[in-house]
Protein backbone atom coordinates (compact mmCIF):
# COMPACT_ATOMS: atom_id res chain seq x y z
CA UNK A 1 0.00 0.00 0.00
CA UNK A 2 1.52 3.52 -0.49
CA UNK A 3 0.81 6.08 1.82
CA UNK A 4 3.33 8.59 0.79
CA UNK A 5 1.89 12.14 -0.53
CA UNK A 6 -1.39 11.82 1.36
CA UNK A 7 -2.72 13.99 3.52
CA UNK A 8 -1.95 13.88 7.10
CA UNK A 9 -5.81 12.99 7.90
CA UNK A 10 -6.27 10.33 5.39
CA UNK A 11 -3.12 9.00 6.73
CA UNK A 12 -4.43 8.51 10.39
CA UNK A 13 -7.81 7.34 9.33
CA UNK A 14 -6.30 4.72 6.92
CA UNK A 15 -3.89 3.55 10.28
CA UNK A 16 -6.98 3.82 12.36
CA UNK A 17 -9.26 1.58 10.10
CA UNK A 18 -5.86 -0.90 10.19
CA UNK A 19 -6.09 -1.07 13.43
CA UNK A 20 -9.42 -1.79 13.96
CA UNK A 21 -9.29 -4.36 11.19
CA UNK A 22 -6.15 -6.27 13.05
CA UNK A 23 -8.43 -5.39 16.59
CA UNK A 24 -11.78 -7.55 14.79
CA UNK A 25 -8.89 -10.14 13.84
CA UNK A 26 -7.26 -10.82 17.26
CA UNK A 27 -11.03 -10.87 18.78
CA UNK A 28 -12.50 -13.39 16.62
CA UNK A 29 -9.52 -15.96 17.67
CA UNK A 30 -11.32 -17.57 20.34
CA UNK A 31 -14.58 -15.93 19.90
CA UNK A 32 -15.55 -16.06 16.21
CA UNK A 33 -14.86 -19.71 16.04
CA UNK A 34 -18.69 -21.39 16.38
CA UNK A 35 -21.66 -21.29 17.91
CA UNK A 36 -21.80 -21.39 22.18
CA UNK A 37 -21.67 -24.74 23.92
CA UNK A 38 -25.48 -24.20 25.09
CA UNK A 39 -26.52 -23.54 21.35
CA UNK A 40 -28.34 -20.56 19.63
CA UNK A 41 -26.96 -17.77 16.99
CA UNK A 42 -25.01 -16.00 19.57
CA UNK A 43 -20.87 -16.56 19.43
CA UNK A 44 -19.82 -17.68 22.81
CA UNK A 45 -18.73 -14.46 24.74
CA UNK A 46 -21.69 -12.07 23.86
CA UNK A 47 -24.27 -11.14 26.39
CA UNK A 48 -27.03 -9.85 24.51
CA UNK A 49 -30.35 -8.29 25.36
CA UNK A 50 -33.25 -11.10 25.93
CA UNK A 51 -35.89 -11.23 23.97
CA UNK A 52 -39.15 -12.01 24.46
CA UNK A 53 -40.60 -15.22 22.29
CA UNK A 54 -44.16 -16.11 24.21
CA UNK A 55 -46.13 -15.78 27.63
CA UNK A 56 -47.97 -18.13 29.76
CA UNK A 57 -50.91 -17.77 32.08
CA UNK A 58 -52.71 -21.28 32.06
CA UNK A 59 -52.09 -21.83 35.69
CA UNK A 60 -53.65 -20.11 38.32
CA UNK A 61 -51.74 -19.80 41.78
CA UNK A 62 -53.59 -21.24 44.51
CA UNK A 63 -54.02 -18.00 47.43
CA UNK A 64 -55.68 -20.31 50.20
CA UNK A 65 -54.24 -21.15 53.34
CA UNK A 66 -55.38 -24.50 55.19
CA UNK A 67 -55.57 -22.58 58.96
CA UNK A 68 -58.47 -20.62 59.32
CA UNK A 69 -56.79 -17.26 60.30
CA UNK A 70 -54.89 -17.32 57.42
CA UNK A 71 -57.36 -17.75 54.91
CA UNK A 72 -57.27 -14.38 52.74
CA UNK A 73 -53.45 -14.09 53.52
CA UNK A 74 -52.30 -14.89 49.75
CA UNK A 75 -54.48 -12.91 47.84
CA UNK A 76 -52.56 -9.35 48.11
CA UNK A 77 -48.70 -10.40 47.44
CA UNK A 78 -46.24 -8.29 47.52
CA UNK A 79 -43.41 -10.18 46.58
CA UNK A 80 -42.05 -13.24 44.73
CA UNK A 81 -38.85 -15.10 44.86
CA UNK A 82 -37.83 -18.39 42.93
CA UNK A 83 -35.33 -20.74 44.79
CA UNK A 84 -32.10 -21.67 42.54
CA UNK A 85 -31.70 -24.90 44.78
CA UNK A 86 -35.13 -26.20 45.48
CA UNK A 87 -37.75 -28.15 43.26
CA UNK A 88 -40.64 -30.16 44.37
CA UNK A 89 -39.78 -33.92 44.50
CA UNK A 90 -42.78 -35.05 42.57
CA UNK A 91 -42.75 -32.66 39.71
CA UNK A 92 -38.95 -31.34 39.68
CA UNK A 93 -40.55 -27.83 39.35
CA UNK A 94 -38.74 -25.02 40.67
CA UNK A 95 -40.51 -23.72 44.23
CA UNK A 96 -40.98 -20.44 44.67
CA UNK A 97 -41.29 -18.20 48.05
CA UNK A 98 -44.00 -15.04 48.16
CA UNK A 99 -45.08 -12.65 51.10
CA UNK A 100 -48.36 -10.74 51.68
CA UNK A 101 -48.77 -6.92 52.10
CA UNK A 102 -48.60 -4.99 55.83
CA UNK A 103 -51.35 -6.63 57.99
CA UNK A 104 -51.41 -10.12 56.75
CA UNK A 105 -49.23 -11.30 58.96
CA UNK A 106 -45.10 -12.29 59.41
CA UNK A 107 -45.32 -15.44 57.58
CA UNK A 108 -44.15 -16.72 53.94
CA UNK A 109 -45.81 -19.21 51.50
CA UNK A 110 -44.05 -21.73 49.29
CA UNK A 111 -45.35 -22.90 45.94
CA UNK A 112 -45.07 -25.29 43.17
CA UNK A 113 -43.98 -23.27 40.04
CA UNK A 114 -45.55 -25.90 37.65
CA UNK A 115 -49.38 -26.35 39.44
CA UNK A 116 -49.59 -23.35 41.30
CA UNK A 117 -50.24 -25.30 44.81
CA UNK A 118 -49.21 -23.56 47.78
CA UNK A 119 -46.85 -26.49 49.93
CA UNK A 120 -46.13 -24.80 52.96
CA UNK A 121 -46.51 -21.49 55.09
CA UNK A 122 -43.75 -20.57 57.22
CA UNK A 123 -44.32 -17.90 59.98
CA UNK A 124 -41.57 -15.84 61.86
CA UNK A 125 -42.24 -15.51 65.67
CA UNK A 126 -44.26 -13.55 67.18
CA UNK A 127 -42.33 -10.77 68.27
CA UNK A 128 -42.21 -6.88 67.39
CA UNK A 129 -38.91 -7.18 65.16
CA UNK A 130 -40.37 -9.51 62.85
CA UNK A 131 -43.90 -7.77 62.39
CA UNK A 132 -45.32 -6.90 59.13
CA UNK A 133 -45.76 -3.56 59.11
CA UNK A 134 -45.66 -2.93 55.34
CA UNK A 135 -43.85 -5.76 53.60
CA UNK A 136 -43.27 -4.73 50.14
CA UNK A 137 -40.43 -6.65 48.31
CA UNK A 138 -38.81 -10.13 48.50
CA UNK A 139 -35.37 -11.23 46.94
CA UNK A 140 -33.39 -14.25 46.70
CA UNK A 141 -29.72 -14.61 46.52
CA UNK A 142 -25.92 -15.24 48.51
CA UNK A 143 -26.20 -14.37 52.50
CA UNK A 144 -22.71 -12.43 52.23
CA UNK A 145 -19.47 -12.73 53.07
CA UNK A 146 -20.50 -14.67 56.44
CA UNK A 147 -21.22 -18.17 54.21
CA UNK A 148 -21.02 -17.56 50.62
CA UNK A 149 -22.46 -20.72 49.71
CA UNK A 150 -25.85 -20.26 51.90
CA UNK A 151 -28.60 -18.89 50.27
CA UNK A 152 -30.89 -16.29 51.68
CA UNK A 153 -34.41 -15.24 51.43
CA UNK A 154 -34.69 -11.31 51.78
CA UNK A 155 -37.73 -9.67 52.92
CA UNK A 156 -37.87 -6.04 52.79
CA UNK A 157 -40.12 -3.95 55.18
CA UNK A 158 -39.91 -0.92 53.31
CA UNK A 159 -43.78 0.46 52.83
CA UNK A 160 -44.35 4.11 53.25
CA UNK A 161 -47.61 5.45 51.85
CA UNK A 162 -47.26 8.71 53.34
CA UNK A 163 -44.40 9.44 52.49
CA UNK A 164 -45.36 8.83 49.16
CA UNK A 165 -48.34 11.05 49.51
CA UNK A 166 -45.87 14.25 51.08
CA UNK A 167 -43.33 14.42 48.93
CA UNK A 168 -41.29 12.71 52.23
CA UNK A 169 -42.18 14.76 54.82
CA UNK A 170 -44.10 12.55 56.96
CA UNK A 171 -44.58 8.70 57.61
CA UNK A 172 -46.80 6.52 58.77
CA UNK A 173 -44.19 4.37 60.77
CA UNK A 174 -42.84 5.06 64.37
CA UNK A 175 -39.07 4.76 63.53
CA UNK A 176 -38.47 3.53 67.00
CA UNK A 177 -40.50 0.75 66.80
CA UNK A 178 -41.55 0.06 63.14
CA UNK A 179 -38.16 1.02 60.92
CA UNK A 180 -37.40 0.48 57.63
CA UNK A 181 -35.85 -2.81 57.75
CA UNK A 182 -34.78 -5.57 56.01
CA UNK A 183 -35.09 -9.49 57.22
CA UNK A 184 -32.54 -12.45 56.26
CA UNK A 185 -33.66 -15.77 56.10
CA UNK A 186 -31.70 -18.58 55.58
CA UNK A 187 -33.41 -20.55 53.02
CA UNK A 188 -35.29 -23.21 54.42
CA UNK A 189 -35.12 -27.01 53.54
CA UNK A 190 -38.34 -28.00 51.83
CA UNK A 191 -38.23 -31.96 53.13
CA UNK A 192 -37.10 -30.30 56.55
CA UNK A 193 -40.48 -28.42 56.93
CA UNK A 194 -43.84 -28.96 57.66
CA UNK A 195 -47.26 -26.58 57.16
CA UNK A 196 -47.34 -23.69 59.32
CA UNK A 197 -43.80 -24.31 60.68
CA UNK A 198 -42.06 -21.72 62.64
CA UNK A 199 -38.77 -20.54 61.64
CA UNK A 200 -36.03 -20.96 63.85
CA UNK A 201 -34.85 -17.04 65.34
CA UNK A 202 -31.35 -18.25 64.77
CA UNK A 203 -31.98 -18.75 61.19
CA UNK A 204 -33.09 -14.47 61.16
CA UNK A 205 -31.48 -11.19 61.17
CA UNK A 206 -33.18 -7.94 60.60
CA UNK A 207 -31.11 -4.67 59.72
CA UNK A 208 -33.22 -0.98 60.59
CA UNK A 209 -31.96 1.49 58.12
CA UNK A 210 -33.23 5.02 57.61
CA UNK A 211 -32.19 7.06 54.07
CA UNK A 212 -29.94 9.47 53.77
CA UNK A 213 -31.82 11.96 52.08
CA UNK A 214 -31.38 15.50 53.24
CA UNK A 215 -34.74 17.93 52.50
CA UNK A 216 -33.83 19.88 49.43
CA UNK A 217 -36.02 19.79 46.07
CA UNK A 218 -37.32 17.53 45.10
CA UNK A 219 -37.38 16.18 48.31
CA UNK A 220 -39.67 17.25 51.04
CA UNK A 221 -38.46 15.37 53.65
CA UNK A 222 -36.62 12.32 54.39
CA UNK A 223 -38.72 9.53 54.09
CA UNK A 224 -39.67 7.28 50.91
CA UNK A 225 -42.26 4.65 49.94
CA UNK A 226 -41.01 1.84 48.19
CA UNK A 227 -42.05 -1.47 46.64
CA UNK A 228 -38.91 -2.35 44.76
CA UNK A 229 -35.62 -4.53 46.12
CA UNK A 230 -33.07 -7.02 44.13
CA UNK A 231 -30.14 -8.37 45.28
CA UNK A 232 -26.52 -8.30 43.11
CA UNK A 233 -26.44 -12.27 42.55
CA UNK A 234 -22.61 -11.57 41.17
CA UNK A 235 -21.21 -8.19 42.66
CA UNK A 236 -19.30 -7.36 39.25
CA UNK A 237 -19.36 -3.64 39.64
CA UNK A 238 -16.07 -1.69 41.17
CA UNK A 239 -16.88 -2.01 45.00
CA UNK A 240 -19.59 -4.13 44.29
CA UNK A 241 -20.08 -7.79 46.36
CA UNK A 242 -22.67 -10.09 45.68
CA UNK A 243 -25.24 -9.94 48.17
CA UNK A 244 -25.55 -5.84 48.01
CA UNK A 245 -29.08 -5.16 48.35
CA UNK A 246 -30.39 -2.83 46.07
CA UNK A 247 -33.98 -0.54 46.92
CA UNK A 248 -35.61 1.49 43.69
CA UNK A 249 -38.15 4.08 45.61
CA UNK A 250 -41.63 4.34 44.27
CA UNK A 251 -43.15 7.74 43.50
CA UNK A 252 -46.68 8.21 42.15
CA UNK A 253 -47.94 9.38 38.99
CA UNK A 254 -48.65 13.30 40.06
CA UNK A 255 -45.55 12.91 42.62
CA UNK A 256 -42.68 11.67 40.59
CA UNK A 257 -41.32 15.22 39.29
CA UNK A 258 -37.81 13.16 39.02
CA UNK A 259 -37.75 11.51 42.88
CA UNK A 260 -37.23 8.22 42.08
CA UNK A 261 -34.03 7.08 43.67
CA UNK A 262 -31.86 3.84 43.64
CA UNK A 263 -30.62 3.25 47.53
CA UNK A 264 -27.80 0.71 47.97
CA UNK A 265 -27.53 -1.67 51.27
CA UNK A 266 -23.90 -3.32 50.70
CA UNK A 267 -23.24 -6.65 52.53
CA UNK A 268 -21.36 -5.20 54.89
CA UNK A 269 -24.23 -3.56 56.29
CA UNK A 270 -25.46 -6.46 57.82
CA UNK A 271 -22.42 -6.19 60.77
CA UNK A 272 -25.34 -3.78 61.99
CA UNK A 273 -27.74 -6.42 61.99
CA UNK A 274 -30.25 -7.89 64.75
CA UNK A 275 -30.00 -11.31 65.53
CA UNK A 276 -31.86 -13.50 68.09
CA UNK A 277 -29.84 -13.33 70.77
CA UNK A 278 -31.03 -9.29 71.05
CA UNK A 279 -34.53 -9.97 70.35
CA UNK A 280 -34.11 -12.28 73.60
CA UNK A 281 -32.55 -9.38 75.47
CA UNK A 282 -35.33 -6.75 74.75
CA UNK A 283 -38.99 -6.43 73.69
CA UNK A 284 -37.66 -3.27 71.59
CA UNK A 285 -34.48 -3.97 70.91
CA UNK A 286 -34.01 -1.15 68.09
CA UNK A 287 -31.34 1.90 69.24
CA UNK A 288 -32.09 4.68 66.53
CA UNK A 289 -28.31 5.82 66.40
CA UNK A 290 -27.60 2.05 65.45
CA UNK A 291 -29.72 2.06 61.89
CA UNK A 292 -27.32 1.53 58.61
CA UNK A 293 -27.88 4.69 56.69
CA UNK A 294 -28.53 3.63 52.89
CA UNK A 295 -26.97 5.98 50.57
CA UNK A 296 -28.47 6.59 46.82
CA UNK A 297 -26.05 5.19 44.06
CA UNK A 298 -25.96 6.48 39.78
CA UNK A 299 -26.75 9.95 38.71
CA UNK A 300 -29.77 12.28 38.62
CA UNK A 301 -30.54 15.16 36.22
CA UNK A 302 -33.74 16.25 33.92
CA UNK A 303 -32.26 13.52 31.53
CA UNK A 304 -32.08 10.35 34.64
CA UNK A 305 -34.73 7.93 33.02
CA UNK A 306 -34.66 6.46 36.17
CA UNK A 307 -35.40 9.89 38.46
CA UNK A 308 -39.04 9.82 36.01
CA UNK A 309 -39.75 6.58 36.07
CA UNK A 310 -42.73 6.49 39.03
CA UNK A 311 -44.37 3.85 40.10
CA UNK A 312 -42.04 1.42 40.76
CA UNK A 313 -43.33 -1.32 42.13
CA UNK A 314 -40.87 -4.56 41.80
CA UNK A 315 -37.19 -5.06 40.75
CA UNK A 316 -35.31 -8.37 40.10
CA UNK A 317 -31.92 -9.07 38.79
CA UNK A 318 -31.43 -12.27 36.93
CA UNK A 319 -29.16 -15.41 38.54
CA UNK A 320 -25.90 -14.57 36.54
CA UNK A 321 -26.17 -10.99 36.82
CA UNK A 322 -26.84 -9.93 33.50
CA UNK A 323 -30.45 -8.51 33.37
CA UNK A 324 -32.02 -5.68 36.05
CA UNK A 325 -35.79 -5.86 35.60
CA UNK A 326 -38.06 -3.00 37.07
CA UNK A 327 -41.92 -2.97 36.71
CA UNK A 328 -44.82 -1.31 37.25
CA UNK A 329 -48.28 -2.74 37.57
CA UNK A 330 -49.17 -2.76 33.91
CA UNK A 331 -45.49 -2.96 32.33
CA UNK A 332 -41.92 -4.62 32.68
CA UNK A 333 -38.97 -3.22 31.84
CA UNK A 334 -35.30 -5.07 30.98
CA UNK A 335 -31.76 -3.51 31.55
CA UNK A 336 -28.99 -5.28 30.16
CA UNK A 337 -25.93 -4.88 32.58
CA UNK A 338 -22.52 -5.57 30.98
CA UNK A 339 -20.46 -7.79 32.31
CA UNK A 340 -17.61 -5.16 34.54
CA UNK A 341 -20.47 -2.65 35.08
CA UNK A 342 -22.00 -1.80 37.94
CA UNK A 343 -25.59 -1.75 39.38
CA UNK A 344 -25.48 2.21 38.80
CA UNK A 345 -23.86 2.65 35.64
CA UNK A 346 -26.60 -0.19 34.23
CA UNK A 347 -29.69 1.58 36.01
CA UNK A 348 -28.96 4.95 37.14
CA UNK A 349 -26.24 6.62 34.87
CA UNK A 350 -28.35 9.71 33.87
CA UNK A 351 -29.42 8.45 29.99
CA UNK A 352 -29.29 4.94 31.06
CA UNK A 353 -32.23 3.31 28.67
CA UNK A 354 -34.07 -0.42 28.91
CA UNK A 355 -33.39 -2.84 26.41
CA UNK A 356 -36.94 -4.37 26.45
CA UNK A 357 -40.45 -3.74 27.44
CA UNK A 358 -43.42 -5.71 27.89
CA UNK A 359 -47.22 -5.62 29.07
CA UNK A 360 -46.89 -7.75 32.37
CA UNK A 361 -48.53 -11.20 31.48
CA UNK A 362 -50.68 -12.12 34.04
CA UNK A 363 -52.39 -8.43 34.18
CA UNK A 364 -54.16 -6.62 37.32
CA UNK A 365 -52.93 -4.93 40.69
CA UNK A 366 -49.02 -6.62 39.95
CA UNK A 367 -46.42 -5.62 42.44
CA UNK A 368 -44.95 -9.24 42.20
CA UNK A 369 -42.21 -10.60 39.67
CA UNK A 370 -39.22 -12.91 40.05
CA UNK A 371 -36.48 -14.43 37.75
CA UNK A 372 -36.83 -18.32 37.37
CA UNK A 373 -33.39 -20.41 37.52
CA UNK A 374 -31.92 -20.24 34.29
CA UNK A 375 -33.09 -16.78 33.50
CA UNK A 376 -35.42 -18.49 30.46
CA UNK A 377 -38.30 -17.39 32.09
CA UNK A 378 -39.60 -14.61 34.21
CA UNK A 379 -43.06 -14.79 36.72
CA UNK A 380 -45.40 -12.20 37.62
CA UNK A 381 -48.64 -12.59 39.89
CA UNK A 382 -50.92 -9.98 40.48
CA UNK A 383 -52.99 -9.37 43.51
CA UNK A 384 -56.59 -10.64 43.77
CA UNK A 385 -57.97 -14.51 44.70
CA UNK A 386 -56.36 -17.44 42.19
CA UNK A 387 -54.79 -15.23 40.10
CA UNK A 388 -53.43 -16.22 36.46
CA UNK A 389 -49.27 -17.14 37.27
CA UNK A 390 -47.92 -14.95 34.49
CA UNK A 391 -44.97 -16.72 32.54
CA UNK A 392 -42.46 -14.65 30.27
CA UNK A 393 -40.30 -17.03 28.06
CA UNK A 394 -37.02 -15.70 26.73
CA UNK A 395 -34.16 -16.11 24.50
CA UNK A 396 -31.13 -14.49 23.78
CA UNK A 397 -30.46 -14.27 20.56
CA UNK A 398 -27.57 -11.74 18.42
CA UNK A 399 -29.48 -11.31 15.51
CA UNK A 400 -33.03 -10.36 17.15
CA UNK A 401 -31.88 -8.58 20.59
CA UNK A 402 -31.77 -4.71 20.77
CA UNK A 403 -28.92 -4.13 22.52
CA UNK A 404 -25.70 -5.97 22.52
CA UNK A 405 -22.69 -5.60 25.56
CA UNK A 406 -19.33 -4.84 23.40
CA UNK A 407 -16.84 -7.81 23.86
CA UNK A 408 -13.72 -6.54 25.88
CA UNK A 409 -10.20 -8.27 25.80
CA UNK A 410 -6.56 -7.48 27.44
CA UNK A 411 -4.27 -6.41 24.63
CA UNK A 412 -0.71 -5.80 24.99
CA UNK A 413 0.78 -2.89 23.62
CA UNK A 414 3.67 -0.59 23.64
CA UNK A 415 2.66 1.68 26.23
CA UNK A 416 1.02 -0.92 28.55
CA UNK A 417 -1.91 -3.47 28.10
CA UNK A 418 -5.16 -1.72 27.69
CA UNK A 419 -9.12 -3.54 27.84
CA UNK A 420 -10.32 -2.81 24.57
CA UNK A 421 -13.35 -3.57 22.38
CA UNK A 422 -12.99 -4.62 18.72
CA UNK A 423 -13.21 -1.39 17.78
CA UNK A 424 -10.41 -0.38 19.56
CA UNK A 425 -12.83 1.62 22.28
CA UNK A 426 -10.99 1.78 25.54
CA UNK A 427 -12.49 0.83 29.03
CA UNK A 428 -11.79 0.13 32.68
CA UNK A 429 -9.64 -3.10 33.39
CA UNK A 430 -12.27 -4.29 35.44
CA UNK A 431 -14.56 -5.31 32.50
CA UNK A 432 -12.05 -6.86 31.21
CA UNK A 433 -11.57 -8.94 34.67
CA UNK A 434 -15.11 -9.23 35.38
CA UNK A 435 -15.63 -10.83 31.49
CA UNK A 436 -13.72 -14.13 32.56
CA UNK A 437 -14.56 -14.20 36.14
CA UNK A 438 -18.11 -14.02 35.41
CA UNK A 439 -18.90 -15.52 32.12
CA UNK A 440 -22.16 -13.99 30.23
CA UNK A 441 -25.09 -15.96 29.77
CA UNK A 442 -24.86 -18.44 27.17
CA UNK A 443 -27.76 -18.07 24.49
CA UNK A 444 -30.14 -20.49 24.83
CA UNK A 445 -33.30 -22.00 22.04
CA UNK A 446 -36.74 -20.80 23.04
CA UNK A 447 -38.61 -22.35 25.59
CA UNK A 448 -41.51 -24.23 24.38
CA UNK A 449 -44.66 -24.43 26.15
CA UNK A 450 -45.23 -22.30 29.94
CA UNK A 451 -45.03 -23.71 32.57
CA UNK A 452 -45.13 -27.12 31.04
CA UNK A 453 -41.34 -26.52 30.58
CA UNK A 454 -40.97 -27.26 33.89
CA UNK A 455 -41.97 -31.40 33.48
């Protein structure tokens, strides 16, 4: 090729498009090769959007309880959570875990993802630190650093409706008694329990946390009503762990005017935490100057889609890590977090923008959704008596998704090894870490029928 006599411009694009053209080259060895190992269209190394192929609502979830008292206790829930360990011996269907709103008492409910049939209700003691005051969210993930291979169920006692209603200037909690808190259970055994079992205290923590949200505008006061909580089932991000705890504040339609905020709760938190040796010591064991004080994460102007979006009402972040989902009662919405990135950049990163959206399946009063192991499949259940179980089936697919994370690689140059993209696009090391400590998900074919999947 000669390059003499041209000008100096065409002489740096022709070396730039060189470049990028020995870049593509260097990528493909390794990742250009074939298809993944768990088939599809995608190459191996490509986390993609999801998209989604079909919905199910054939099975209805059954709400009733056998015990008398707890009859209508199933037919407002407030959360779901599906278990990545346990199935149901006679149908090897998933289980999944769901809690009632404030007043229908501390208990949880376990059912059969495949028939709908509740197998057992588990109640917390009876004591003031593990009351339902307004139990809004549920999640599912790691317990921390503690026991990394545990699993805990989260519970998140988080509902404000005043504060909603005031712009945050006034609650309908006493702080000293009912906080915002959050409740860790070990995940129980399903062969080890029985109906109406009561869960051990030793198997519970609680952590009280207030906001830290001083009273300028848009803010009226310090207080927030939320719905919405997911835990980070990888902990990618810089300064990220699995088992943060993530809260997405809910705002109504008239009330938004940009206050909805994403809180963090980072495992480390939980060294503030309640166990059962202080609920022994003291009928109120909560000291005020003891809460964790959650701090927001991301950033907010007039163009944060986040800050607009109001009524939040239920969050859930897929098993490997690579999908934040956020709905409303009518709608779902998918954000695709790149492997390296972090829960703010993905949600909260001012033009931050969702890679899918969907009419929630099962439709009505929703404030419930979960992720089912494998991430094929999402559920939503609205409240109401028997409602529909609403299935979402996805796949992952390069030549149908919307949005696409750029593959990163370490490459060694001259001045130092850099994490580049195949267009020669710098970024931080860490993506280039978190890429091969945490593989992206593997396409995978369509799912056929919903929930009949699941046989």
């Amino acid at each position: 090729m000669m390059l003499a006599g041209l000008p100096m411009h065409t002489y740096f694009i022709v070396c730039q498009r060189l470049l990028h053209l020995l870049l593509l080259l260097f990528f493909c060895t390794g990742f250009c090769d074939g298809k993944n190992e768990k088939g599809g269209n995608t190459p191996e190394g490509y986390t993609v959007c999801p998209r989604l192929v079909s919905t199910d609502t054939s099975v209805q979830i059954t709400s009733r309880d056998n015990e008398n008292a707890l009859r209508g206790a199933w037919r407002e829930l407030s959360g779901l959570a599906a278990s990545p360990t346990q199935k149901r011996r006679s149908t090897s269907a998933p289980v999944f875990y769901a809690i009632a709103d404030g007043g229908k008492g501390a208990s949880f409910g376990i059912w059969d993802s495949l028939t709908g049939i509740r197998l057992r209700t588990l109640r917390l003691p009876n004591k003031i630190i593990f009351n339902n005051t307004d139990w809004e969210a549920m999640a599912i993930g790691p317990c921390g650093s503690s026991n990394d291979s545990q699993t805990c169920v989260y519970i998140a006692d988080v509902g404000d409706n005043f504060a909603r209603t005031s712009g945050g200037d006034k609650t309908h909690r006493d702080h000293t008694i009912e906080p915002y808190r959050i409740l860790k259970i070990k995940e129980p055994v399903l062969a080890n329990t029985k109906d109406m079992d009561l869960i051990p205290e030793t198997d519970i923590e609680v952590l009280p946390f207030r906001y830290d949200q001083e009273t300028v505008p848009p803010f009226e006061g310090p207080y927030h009503d939320c719905e919405a909580m997911f835990i980070d089932q990888v902990g990618s991000g810089r300064r990220e762990k699995a088992g943060d705890l993530y809260l997405v504040t809910k705002w109504s339609n008239n009330k938004a005017l940009d206050r909805t905020r994403l809180y963090r709760i980072p495992v480390d938190a939980w060294s503030l935490s309640l166990s059962s040796l202080e609920t022994q010591r003291n009928e109120n064991p909560y000291d005020v100057d003891q809460y964790y004080t959650a701090k927001t994460v991301g950033t907010y102007s007039k163009r944060s889609q986040l800050a607009k979006f109001d009524w939040v009402t239920s969050a859930s972040m897929s098993f490997d890590g690579t999908v934040i989902a956020l709905g409303n009662t009518v709608e779902t919405y998918l954000y695709l977090r790149c492997p390296g990135a972090s829960v703010a950049e993905t949600l909260a990163r001012g033009n931050t923008k969702y890679c899918l959206r969907y009419k929630n399946p099962s439709q009505g009063q929703g404030e419930a959704f979960t992720w089912m192991p494998g991430d094929q499949q999402s559920l939503n259940i609205p409240e109401g008596r028997n409602k529909p179980m609403g299935y979402a089936n996805y796949d992952y697919d390069i030549d149908r998704t919307t949005q696409i994370c750029p593959v990163v690689k370490e490459v060694e140059m001259e001045l130092g090894t850099f994490c580049l993209d195949d267009l020669g696009n710098e970024y931080p090391p860490r993506r280039c870490r978190a890429q091969s400590e945490f593989p992206p998900l593997a396409p995978i074919p369509p799912p056929t029928n919903s929930p009949n999947m699941l046989r």
